[in-house]
Protein backbone atom coordinates (compact mmCIF):
# COMPACT_ATOMS: atom_id res chain seq x y z
CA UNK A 1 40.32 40.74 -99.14
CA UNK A 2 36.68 41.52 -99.40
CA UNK A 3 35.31 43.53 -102.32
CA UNK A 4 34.93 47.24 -101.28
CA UNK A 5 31.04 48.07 -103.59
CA UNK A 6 31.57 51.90 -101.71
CA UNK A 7 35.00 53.02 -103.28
CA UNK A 8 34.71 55.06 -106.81
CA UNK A 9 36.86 57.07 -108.76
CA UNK A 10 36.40 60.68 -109.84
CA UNK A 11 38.05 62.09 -113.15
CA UNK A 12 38.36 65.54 -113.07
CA UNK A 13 40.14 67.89 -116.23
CA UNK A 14 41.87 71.38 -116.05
CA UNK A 15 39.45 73.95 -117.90
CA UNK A 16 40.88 77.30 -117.20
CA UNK A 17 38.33 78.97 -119.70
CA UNK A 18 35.54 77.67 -117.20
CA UNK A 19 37.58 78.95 -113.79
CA UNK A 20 37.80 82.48 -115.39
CA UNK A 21 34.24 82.65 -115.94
CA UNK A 22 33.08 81.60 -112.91
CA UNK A 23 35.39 84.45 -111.14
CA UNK A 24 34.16 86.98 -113.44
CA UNK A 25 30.56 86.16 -112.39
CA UNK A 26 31.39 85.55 -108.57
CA UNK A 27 30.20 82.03 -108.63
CA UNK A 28 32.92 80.88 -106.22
CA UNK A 29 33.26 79.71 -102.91
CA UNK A 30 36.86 80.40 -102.37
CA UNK A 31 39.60 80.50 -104.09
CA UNK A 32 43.80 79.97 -103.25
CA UNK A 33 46.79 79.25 -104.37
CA UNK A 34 47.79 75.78 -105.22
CA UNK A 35 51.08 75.72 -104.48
CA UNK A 36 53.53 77.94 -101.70
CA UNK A 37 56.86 77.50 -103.33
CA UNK A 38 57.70 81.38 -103.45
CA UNK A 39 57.62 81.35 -99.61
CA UNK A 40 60.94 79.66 -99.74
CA UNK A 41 62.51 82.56 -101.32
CA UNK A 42 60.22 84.87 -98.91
CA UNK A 43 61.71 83.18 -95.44
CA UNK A 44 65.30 83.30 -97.22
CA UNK A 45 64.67 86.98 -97.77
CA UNK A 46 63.47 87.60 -93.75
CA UNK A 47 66.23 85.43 -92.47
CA UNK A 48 68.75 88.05 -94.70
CA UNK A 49 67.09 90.96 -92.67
CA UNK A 50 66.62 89.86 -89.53
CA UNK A 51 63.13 89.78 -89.34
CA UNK A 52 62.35 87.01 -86.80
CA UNK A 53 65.01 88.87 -84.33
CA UNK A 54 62.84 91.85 -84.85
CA UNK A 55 59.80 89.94 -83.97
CA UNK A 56 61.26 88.27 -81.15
CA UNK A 57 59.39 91.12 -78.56
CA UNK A 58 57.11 90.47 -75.23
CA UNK A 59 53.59 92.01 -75.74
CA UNK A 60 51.96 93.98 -72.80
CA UNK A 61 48.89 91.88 -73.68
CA UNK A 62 49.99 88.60 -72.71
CA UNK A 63 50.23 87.11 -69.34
CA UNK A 64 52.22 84.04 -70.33
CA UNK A 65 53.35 83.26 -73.48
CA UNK A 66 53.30 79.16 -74.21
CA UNK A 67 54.22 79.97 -78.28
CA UNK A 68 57.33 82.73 -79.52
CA UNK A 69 55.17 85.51 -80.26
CA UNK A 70 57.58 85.69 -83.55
CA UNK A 71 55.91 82.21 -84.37
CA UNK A 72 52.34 84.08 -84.39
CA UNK A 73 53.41 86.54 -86.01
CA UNK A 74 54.82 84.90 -88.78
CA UNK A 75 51.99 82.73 -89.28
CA UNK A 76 49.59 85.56 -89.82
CA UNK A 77 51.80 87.18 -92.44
CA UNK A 78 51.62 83.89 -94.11
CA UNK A 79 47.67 83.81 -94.02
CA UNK A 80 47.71 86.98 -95.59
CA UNK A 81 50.13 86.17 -98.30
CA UNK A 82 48.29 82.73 -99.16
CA UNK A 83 45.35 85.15 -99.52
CA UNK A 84 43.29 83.53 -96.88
CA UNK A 85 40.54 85.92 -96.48
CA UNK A 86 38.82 83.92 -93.14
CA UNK A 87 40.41 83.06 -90.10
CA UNK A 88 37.46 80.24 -90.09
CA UNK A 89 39.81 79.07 -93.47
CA UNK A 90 42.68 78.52 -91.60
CA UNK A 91 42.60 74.95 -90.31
CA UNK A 92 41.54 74.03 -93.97
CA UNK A 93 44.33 76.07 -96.10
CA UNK A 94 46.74 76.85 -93.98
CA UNK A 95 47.07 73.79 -91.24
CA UNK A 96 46.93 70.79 -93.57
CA UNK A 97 50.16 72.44 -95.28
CA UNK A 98 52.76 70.16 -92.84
CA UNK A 99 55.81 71.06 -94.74
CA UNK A 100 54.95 74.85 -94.55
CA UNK A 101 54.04 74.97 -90.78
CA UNK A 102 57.79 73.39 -90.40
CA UNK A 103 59.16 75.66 -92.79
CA UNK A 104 57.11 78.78 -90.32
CA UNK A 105 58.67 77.02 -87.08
CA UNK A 106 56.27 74.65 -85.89
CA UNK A 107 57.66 71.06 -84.29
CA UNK A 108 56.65 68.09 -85.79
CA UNK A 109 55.09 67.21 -82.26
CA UNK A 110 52.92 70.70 -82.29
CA UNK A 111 52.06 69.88 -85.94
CA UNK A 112 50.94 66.41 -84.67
CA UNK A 113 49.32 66.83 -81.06
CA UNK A 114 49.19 70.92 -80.36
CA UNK A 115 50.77 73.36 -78.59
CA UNK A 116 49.40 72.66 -75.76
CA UNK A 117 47.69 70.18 -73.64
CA UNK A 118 44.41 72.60 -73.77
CA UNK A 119 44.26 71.77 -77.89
CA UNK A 120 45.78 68.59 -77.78
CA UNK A 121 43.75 66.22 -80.71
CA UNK A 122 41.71 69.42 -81.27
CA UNK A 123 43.79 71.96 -83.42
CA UNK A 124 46.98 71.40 -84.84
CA UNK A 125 49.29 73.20 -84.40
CA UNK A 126 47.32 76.18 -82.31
CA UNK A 127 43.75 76.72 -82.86
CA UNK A 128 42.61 79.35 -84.71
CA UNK A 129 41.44 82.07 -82.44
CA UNK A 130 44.59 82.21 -81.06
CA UNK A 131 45.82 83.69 -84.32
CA UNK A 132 42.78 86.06 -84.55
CA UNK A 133 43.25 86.97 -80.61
CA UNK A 134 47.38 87.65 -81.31
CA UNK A 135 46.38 90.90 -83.15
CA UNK A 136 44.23 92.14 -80.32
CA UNK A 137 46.73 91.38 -77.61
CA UNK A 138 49.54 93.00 -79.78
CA UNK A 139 49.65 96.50 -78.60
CA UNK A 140 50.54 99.74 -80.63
CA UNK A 141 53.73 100.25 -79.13
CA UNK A 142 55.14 96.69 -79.93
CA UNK A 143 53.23 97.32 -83.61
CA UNK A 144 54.92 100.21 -84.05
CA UNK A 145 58.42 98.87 -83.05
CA UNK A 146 58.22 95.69 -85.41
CA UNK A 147 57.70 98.42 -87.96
CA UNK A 148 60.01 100.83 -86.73
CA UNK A 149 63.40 97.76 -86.93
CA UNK A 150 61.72 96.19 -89.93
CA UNK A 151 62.45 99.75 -91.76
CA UNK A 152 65.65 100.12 -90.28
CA UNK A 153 66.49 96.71 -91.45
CA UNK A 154 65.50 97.06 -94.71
CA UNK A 155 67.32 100.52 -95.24
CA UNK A 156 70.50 99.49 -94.12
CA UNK A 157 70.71 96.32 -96.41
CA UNK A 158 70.20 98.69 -99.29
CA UNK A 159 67.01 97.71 -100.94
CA UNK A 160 65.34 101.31 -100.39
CA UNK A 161 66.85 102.65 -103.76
CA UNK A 162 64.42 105.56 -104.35
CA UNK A 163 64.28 109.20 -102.74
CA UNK A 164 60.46 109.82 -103.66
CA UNK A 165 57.97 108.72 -101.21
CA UNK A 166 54.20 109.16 -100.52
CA UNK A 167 52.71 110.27 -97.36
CA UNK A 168 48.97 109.30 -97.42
CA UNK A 169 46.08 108.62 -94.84
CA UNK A 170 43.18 106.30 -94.82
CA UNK A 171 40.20 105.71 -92.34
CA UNK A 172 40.07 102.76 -90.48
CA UNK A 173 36.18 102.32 -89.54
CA UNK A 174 35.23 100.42 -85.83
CA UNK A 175 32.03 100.47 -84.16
CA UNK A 176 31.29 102.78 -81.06
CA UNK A 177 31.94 100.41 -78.58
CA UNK A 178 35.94 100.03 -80.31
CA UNK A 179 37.73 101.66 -77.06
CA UNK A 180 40.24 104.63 -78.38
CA UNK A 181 38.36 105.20 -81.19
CA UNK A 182 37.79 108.34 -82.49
CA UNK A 183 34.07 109.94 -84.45
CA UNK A 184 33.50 112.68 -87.08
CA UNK A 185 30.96 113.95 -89.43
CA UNK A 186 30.86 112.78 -92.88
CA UNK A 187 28.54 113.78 -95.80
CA UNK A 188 27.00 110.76 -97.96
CA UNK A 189 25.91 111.45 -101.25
CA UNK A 190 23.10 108.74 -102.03
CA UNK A 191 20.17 108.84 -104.75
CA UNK A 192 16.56 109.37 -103.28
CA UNK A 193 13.81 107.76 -105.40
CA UNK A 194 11.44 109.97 -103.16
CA UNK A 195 12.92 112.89 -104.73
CA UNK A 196 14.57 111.36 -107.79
CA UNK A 197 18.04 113.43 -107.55
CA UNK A 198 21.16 112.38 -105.47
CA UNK A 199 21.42 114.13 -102.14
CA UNK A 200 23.51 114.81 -99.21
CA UNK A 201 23.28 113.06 -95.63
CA UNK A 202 25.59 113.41 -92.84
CA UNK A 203 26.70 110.37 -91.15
CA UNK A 204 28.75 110.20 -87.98
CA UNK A 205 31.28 107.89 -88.16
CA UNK A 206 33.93 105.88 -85.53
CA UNK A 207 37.30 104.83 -85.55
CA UNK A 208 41.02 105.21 -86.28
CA UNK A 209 43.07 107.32 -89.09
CA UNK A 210 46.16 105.35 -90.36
CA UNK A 211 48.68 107.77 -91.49
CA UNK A 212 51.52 105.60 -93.84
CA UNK A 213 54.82 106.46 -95.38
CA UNK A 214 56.32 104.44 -98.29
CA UNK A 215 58.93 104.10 -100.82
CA UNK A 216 58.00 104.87 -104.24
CA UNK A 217 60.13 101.95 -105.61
CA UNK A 218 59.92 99.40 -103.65
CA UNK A 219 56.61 100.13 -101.68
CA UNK A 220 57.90 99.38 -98.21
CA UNK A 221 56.50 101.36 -95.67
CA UNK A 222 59.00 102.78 -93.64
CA UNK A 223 56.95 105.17 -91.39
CA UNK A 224 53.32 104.86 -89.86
CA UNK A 225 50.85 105.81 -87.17
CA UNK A 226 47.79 105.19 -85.63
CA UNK A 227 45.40 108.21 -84.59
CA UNK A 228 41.89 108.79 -84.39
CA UNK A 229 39.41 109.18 -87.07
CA UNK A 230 38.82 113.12 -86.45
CA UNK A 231 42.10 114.39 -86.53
CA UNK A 232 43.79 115.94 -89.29
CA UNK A 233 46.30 114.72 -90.97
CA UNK A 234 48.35 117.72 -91.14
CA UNK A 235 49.00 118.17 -87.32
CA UNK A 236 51.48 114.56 -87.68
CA UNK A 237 52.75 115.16 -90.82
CA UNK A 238 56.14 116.48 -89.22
CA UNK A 239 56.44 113.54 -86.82
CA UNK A 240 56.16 111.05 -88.79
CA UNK A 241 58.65 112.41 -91.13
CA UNK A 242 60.95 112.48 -88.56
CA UNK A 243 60.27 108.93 -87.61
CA UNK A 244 60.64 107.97 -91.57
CA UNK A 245 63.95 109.82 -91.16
CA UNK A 246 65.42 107.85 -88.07
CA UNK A 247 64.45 104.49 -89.41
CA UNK A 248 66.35 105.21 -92.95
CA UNK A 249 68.53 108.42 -92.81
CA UNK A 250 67.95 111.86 -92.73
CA UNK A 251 68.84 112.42 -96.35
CA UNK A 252 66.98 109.56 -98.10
CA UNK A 253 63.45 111.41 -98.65
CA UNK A 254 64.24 114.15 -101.29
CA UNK A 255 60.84 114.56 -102.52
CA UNK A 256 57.51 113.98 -100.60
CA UNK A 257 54.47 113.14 -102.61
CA UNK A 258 51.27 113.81 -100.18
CA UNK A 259 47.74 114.64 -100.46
CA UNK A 260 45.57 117.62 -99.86
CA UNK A 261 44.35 116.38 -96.19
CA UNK A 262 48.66 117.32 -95.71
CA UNK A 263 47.44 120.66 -96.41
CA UNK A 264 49.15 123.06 -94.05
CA UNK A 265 51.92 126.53 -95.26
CA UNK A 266 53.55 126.45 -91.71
CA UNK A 267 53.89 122.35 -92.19
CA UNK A 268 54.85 122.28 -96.12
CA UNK A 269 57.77 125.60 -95.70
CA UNK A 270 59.21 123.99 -92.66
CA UNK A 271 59.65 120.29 -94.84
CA UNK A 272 61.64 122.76 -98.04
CA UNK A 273 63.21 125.05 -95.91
CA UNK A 274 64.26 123.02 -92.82
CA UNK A 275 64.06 119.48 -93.81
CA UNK A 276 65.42 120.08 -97.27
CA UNK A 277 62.66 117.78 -98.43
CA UNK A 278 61.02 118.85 -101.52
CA UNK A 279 57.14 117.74 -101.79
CA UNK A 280 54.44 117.68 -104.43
CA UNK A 281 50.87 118.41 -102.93
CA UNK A 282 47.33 118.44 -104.84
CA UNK A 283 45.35 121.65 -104.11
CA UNK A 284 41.79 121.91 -103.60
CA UNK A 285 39.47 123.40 -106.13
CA UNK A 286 38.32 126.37 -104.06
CA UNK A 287 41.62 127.92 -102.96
CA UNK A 288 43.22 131.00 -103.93
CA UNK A 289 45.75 129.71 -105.32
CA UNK A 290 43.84 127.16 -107.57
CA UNK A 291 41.81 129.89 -109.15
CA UNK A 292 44.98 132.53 -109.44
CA UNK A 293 46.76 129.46 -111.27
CA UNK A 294 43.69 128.70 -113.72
CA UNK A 295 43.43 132.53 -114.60
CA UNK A 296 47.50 132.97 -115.75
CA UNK A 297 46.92 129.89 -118.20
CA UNK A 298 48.89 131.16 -121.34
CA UNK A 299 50.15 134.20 -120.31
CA UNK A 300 53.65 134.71 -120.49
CA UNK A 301 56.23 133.16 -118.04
CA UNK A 302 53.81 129.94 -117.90
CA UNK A 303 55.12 126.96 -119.80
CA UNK A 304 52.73 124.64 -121.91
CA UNK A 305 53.61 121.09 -122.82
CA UNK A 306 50.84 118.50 -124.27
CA UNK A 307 50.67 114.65 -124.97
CA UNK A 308 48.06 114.32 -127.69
CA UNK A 309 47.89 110.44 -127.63
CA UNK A 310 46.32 110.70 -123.88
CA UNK A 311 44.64 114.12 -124.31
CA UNK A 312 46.59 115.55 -121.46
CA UNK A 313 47.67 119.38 -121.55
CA UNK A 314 49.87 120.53 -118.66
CA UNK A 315 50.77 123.95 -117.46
CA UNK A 316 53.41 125.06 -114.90
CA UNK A 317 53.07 127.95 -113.47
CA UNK A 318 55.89 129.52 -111.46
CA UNK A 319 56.58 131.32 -108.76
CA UNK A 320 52.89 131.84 -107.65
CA UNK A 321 52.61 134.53 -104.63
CA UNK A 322 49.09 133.85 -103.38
CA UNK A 323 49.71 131.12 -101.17
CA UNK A 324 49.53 133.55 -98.06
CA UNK A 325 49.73 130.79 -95.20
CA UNK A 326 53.13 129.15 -96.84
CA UNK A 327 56.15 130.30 -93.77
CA UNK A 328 56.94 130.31 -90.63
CA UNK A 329 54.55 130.76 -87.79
CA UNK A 330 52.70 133.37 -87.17
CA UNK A 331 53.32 134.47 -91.51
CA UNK A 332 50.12 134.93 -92.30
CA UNK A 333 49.04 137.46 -89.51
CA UNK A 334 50.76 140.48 -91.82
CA UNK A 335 49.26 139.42 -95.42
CA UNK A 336 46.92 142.30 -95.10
CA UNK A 337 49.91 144.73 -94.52
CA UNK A 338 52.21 146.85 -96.80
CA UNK A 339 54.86 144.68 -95.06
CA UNK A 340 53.66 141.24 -96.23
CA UNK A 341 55.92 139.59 -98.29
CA UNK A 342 54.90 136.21 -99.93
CA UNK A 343 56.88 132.73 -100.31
CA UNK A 344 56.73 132.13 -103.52
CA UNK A 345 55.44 127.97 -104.78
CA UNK A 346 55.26 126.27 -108.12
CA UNK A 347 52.50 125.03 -109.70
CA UNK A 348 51.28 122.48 -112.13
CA UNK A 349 48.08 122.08 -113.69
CA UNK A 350 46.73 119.31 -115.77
CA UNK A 351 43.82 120.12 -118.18
């Protein structure tokens, strides 16, 4: 055997002191995990529920389907829990992993040659845009009913344990050109060096509001909906509820935590008084009922209570009458009239 001059050995040494500094200063190409072990628990846990029957589902978006759309799926939820960031990482962190991709689904003969004649020697298993191009073909109506089971699923096995859940909203941003999308009006507060104080822009904006349910407890999300940017979230606060409530049981929510975009009396009396579902909403600053609650600090029939080691003071306030659109529809017409009579609402406030 001839003498190979070209082969040399690299030491290298574990210096965890040196990794943590180079995170905290962002000099990093990438980072991941070095091992996938917990995913055996993970695929134990979605056999137990039934997940892959859930994703077992024929999107609108595809023509012909050469893969298990479960199989795609799957393998995204997996990128996402390796915390690959790129789908441009995937071949690298994600494809090299043979025992995983088995463990995900994927034949020893996809793992070897692809899916497909199309990819064969070229990407194994699948290549990667058809990952990237499964989210785009999955429409909102199979989206929704993945979700929609998966909740189901998960309630009747017994892991939601908690009645308190949190209703909140975020905005998902697009460009113009995103078809569906939605546009609104923000205000931008940036600093002007030309006038050396922090002012207010407007920007107009495009895109889609996601509007989210979940379980205190666990954090599973057992309720959500896509609309677009401009709308309010107040106007599907009721459906989704009721969506929460078929996917787990009507009497599993007992108290709704939401925020103050949920702000709406006909909305908030009809979840106490019809759904039996108590909720816990922040005000805003300017309303009448903020400033009414601010002025009967200390008096009597309020009740104090302080934590000194985190400087908090609390006051509750009850029975507070000046929440004029809190009923039924068409309650606030009268609350200029002899007539009017007020729905009384508790309040808290934290000083």
């Amino acid at each position: 055997m001839e003498e190979n001059d070209n082969i040399s050995w690299r030491f290298h040494k574990r210096d965890d002191r040196k990794v943590a500094a180079s995170v905290r200063s962002g000099d990093i190409d990438t980072i991941t995990g070095t091992g996938w072990g917990f995913l055996d628990k993970f695929f134990c846990f979605l056999y137990a529920m039934g997940f892959f029957d859930i994703e077992d589902i024929r999107s609108a978006g595809y023509q012909r389907i050469m893969l298990p759309l479960a199989l795609l799926i799957t393998t995204y939820s997996v990128k996402i829990l390796l915390g690959i960031s790129s789908m441009n990482k995937v071949p690298a962190l994600l494809f090299r992993e043979i025992a995983l991709l088995s463990l995900i689904g994927f034949t020893a003969t996809q793992i070897k040659e692809g899916s497909c004649d199309r990819g064969k020697g070229k990407s194994s298993p699948i290549n990667k845009n058809t990952l990237s191009r499964m989210l785009f073909r999955l429409g909102i109506k199979e989206s929704v009913k993945i979700l929609d089971d998966t909740a189901s699923s998960v309630a009747s096995k017994r892991f939601l344990i908690g009645t308190t859940y949190t209703m909140d909203a975020t905005d998902i941003e697009t460009t113009q050109k995103c078809q569906g999308c939605g546009k609104k009006t923000v205000k931008i507060r940036k600093f002007s060096r030309k006038e050396g104080k922090f002012v207010e822009t407007e920007k107009t904006i495009y895109g889609f509001k996601l509007i989210v349910i979940w379980e205190n407890i666990s954090r599973a999300v057992v309720a959500a909906k896509v609309v677009k940017i401009a709308d309010h979230e107040s106007k599907h606060t009721l459906s989704l509820v009721r969506t929460a409530q078929k996917n787990i049981g009507k009497k599993k929510i007992r108290l709704l935590l939401i925020g103050n975009g949920f702000m709406d009396g006909k909305t908030l009396y009809t979840l106490k008084h019809k759904m039996k579902i108590d909720f816990i909403v922040r005000i805003r600053k300017n309303m009448q009922l903020a400033s009414d609650a601010r002025g009967l600090k200390g008096t009597p029939g309020t009740y104090e209570a302080k934590d000194k080691a985190k400087g908090l003071e609390v006051t509750g306030i009850p029975g507070l009458t000046t929440y004029d659109h809190y009923g039924k529809e068409g309650h606030s017409k009268d609350r200029y009239k002899k007539i009017f009579s007020p729905n009384p609402v508790n309040c808290v406030m934290g000083w």
